[in-house]
C-alpha atoms as a PDB file:
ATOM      1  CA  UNK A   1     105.811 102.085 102.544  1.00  0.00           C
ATOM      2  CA  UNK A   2     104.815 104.682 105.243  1.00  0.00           C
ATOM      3  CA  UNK A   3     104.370 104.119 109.168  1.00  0.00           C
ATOM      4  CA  UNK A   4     103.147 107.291 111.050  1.00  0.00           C
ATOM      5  CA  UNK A   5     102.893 106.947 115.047  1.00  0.00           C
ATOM      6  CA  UNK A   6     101.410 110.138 116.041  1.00  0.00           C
ATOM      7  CA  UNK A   7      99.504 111.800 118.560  1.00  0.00           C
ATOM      8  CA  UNK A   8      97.926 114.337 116.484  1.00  0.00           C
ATOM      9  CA  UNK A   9      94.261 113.593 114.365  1.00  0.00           C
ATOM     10  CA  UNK A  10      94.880 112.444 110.922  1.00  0.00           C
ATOM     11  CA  UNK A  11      92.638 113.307 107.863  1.00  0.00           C
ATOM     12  CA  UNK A  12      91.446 109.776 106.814  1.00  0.00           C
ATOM     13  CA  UNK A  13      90.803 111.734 102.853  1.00  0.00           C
ATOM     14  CA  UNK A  14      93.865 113.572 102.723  1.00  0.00           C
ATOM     15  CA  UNK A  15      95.541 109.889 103.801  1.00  0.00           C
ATOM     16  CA  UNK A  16      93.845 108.043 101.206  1.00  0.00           C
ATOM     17  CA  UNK A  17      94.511 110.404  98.912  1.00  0.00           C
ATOM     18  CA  UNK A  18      98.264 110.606  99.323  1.00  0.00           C
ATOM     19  CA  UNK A  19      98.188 107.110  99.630  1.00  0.00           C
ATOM     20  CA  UNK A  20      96.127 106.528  96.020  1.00  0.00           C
ATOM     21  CA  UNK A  21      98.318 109.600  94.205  1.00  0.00           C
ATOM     22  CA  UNK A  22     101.467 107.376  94.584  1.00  0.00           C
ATOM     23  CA  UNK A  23     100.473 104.125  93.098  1.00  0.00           C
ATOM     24  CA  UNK A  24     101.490 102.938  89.781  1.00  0.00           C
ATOM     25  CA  UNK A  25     100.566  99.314  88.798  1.00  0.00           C
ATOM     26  CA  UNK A  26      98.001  98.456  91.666  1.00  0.00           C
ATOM     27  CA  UNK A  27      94.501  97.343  90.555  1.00  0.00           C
ATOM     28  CA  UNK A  28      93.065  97.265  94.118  1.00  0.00           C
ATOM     29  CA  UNK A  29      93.332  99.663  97.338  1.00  0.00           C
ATOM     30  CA  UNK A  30      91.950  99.016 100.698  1.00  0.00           C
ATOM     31  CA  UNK A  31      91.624 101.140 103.305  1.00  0.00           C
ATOM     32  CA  UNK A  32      90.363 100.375 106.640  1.00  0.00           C
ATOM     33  CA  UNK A  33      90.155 103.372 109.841  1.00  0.00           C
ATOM     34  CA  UNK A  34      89.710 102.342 113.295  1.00  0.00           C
ATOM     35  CA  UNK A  35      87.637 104.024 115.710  1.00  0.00           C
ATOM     36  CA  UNK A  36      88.124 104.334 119.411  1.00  0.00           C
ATOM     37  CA  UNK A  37      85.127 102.525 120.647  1.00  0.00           C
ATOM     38  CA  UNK A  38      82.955 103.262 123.150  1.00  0.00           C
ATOM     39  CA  UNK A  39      81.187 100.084 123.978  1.00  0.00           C
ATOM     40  CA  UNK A  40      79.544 100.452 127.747  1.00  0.00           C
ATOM     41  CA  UNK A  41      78.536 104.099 127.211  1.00  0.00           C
ATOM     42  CA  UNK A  42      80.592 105.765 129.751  1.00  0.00           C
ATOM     43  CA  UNK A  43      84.127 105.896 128.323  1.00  0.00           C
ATOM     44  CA  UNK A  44      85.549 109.789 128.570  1.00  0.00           C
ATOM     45  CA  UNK A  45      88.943 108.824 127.070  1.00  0.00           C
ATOM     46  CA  UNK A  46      91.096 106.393 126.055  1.00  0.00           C
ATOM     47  CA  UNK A  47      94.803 106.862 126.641  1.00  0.00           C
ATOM     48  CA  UNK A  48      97.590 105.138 124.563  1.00  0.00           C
ATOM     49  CA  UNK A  49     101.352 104.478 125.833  1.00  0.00           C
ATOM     50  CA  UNK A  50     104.092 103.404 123.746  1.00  0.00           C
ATOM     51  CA  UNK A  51     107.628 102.948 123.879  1.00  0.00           C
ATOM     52  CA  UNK A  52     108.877 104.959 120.294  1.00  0.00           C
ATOM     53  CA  UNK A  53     111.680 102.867 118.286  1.00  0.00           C
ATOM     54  CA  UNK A  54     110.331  99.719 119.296  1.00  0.00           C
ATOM     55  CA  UNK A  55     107.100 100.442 118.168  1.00  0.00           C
ATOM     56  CA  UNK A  56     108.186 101.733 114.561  1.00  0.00           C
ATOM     57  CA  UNK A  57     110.162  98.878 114.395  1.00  0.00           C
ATOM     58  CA  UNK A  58     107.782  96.071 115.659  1.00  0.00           C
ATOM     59  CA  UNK A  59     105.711  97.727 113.290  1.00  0.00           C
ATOM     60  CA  UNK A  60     107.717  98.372 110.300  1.00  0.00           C
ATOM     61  CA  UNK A  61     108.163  94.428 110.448  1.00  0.00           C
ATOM     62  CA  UNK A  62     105.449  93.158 109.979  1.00  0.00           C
ATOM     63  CA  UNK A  63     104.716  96.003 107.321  1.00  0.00           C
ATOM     64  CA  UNK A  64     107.717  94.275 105.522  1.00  0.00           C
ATOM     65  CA  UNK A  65     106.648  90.638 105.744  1.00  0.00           C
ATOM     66  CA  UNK A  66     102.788  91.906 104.347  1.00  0.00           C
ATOM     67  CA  UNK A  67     104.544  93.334 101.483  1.00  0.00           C
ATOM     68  CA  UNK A  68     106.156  90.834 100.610  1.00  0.00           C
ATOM     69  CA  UNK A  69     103.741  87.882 101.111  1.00  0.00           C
ATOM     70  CA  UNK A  70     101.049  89.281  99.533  1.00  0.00           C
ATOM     71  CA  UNK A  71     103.535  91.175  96.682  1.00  0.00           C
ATOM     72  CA  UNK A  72     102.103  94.976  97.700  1.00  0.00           C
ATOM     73  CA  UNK A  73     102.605  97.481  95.805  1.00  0.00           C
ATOM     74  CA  UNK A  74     102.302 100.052  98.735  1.00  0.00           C
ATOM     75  CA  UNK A  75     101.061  99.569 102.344  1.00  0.00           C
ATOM     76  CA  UNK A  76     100.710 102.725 105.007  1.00  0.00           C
ATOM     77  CA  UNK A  77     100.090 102.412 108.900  1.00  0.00           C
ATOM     78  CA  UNK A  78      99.105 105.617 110.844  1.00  0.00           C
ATOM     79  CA  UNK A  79      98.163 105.002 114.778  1.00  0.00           C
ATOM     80  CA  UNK A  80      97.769 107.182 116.974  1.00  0.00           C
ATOM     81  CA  UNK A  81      98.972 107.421 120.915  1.00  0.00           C
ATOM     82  CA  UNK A  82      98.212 110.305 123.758  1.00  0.00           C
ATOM     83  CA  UNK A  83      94.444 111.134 124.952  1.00  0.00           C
ATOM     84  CA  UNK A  84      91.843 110.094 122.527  1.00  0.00           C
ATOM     85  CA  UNK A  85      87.858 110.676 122.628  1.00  0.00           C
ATOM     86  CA  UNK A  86      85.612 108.052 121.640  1.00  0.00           C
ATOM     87  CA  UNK A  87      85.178 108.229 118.051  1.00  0.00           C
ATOM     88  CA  UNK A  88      88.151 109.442 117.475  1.00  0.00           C
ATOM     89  CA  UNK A  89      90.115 107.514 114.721  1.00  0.00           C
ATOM     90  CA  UNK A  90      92.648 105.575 116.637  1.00  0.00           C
ATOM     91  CA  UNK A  91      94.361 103.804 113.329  1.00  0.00           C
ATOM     92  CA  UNK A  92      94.420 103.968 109.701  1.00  0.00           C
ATOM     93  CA  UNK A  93      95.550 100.443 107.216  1.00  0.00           C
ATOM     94  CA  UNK A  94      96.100 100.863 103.408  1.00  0.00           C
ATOM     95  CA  UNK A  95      97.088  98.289 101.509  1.00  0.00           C
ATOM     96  CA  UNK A  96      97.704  98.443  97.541  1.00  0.00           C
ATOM     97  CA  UNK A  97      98.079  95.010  95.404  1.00  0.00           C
ATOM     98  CA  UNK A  98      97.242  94.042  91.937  1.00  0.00           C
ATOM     99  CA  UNK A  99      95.009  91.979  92.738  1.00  0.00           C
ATOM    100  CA  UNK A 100      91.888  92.487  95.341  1.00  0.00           C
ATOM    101  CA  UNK A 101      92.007  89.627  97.271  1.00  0.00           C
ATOM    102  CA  UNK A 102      95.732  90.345  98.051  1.00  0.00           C
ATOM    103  CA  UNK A 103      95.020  93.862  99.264  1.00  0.00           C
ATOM    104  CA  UNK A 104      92.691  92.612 101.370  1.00  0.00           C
ATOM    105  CA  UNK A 105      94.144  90.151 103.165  1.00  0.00           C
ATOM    106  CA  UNK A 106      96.879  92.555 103.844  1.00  0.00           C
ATOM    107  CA  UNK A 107      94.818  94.854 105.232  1.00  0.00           C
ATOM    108  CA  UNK A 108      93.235  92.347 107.658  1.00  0.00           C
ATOM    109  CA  UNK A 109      96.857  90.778 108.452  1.00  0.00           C
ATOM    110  CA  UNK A 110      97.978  94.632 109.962  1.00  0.00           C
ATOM    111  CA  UNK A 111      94.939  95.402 111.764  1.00  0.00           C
ATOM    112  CA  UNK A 112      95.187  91.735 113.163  1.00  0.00           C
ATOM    113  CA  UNK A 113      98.527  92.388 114.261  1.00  0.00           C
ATOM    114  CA  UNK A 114      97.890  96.572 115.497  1.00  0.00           C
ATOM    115  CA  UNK A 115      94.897  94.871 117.864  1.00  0.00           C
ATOM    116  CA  UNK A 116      97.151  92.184 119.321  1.00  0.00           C
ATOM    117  CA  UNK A 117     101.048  92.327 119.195  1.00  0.00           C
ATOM    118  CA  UNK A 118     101.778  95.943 117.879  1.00  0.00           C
ATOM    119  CA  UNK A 119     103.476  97.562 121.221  1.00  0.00           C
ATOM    120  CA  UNK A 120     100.877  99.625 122.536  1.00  0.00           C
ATOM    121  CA  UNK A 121      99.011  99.718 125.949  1.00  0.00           C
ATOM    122  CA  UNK A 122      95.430 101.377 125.900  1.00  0.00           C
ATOM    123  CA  UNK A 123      93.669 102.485 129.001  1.00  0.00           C
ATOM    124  CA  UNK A 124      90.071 103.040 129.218  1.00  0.00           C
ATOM    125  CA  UNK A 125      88.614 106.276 131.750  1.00  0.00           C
ATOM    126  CA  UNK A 126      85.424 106.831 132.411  1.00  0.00           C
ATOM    127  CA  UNK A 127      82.997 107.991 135.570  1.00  0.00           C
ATOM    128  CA  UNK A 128      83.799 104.994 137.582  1.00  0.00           C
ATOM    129  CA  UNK A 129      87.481 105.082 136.902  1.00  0.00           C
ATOM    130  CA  UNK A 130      90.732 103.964 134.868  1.00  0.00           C
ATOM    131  CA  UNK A 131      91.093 100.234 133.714  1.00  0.00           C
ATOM    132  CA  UNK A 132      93.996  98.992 131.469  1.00  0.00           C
ATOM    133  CA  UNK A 133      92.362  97.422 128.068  1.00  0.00           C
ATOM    134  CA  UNK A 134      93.771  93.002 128.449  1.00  0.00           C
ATOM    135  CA  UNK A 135      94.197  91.225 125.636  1.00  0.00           C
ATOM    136  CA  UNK A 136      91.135  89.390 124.281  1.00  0.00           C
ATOM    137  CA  UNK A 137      91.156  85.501 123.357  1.00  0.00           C
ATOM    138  CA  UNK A 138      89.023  86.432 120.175  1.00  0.00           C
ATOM    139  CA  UNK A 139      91.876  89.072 119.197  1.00  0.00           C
ATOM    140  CA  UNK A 140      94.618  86.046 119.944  1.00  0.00           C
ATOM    141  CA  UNK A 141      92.397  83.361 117.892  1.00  0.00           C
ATOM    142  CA  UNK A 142      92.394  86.241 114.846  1.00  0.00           C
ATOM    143  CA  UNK A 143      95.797  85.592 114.827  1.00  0.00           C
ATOM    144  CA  UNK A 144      95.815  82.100 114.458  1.00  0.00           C
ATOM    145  CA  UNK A 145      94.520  82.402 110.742  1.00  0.00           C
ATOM    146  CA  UNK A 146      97.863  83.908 109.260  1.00  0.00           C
END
């Protein structure tokens, strides 16, 4: 199990790699990399905040209960914080399982959690200004599923 909170770029294929190179016994890997999204055309940057500690650990929780209710072999979590671009990748999910349907679920459990109760704040600038990025109901109602 491997959390990275970084502000540097990560190499999504070097990740996976490292990631695949260490299993033994899993017969399915997912991996999922999130993107920061542009979605009215004028953001510039996004900026991410975090308080470190609380983060790894509010993190490394939930990393913990995945693992163990969907019996993962591996799981790694790499987000990123600091001054992204748009299209920039913001986050990276692996999950390994034996079994497909496991990994997957996994997978969509973190991200689930990263978009709406992992410790981060996100602010959106572009040409007409700074906004903070609220919480969204359909994030919330994501989370009602696990």
């Amino acid at each position: 199990m491997r959390l990275q909170v970084q502000s540097g770029a990560f190499d999504t294929g070097a990740e996976t790699n490292r990631f695949l190179a260490g299993l033994a016994h899993a017969g399915a890997a997912v991996t999922f990399t999130g993107l920061v999204r542009d979605n009215g055309g004028d953001l510039s940057a996004m900026e991410i905040e975090h308080y470190p500690g609380m983060t790894e650990r509010a993190i490394t929780t939930m990393m913990e209960e995945a693992r163990a209710r969907w019996g993962l072999e591996d799981v790694l979590v790499i987000h990123r914080h600091g001054r992204l671009a748009a299209q920039e990748p913001i986050m990276m999910v692996a999950t390994a399982a034996p079994h497909r349907a496991d990994a997957f679920a996994a997978a969509e459990f973190l991200m689930d959690y990263l978009k709406s109760r992992a410790p981060f704040w996100k602010k959106e600038i572009g040409s007409s200004g700074a906004a903070w990025v609220a919480a969204k109901e359909s994030d919330e109602d994501a989370l009602k599923r696990w």
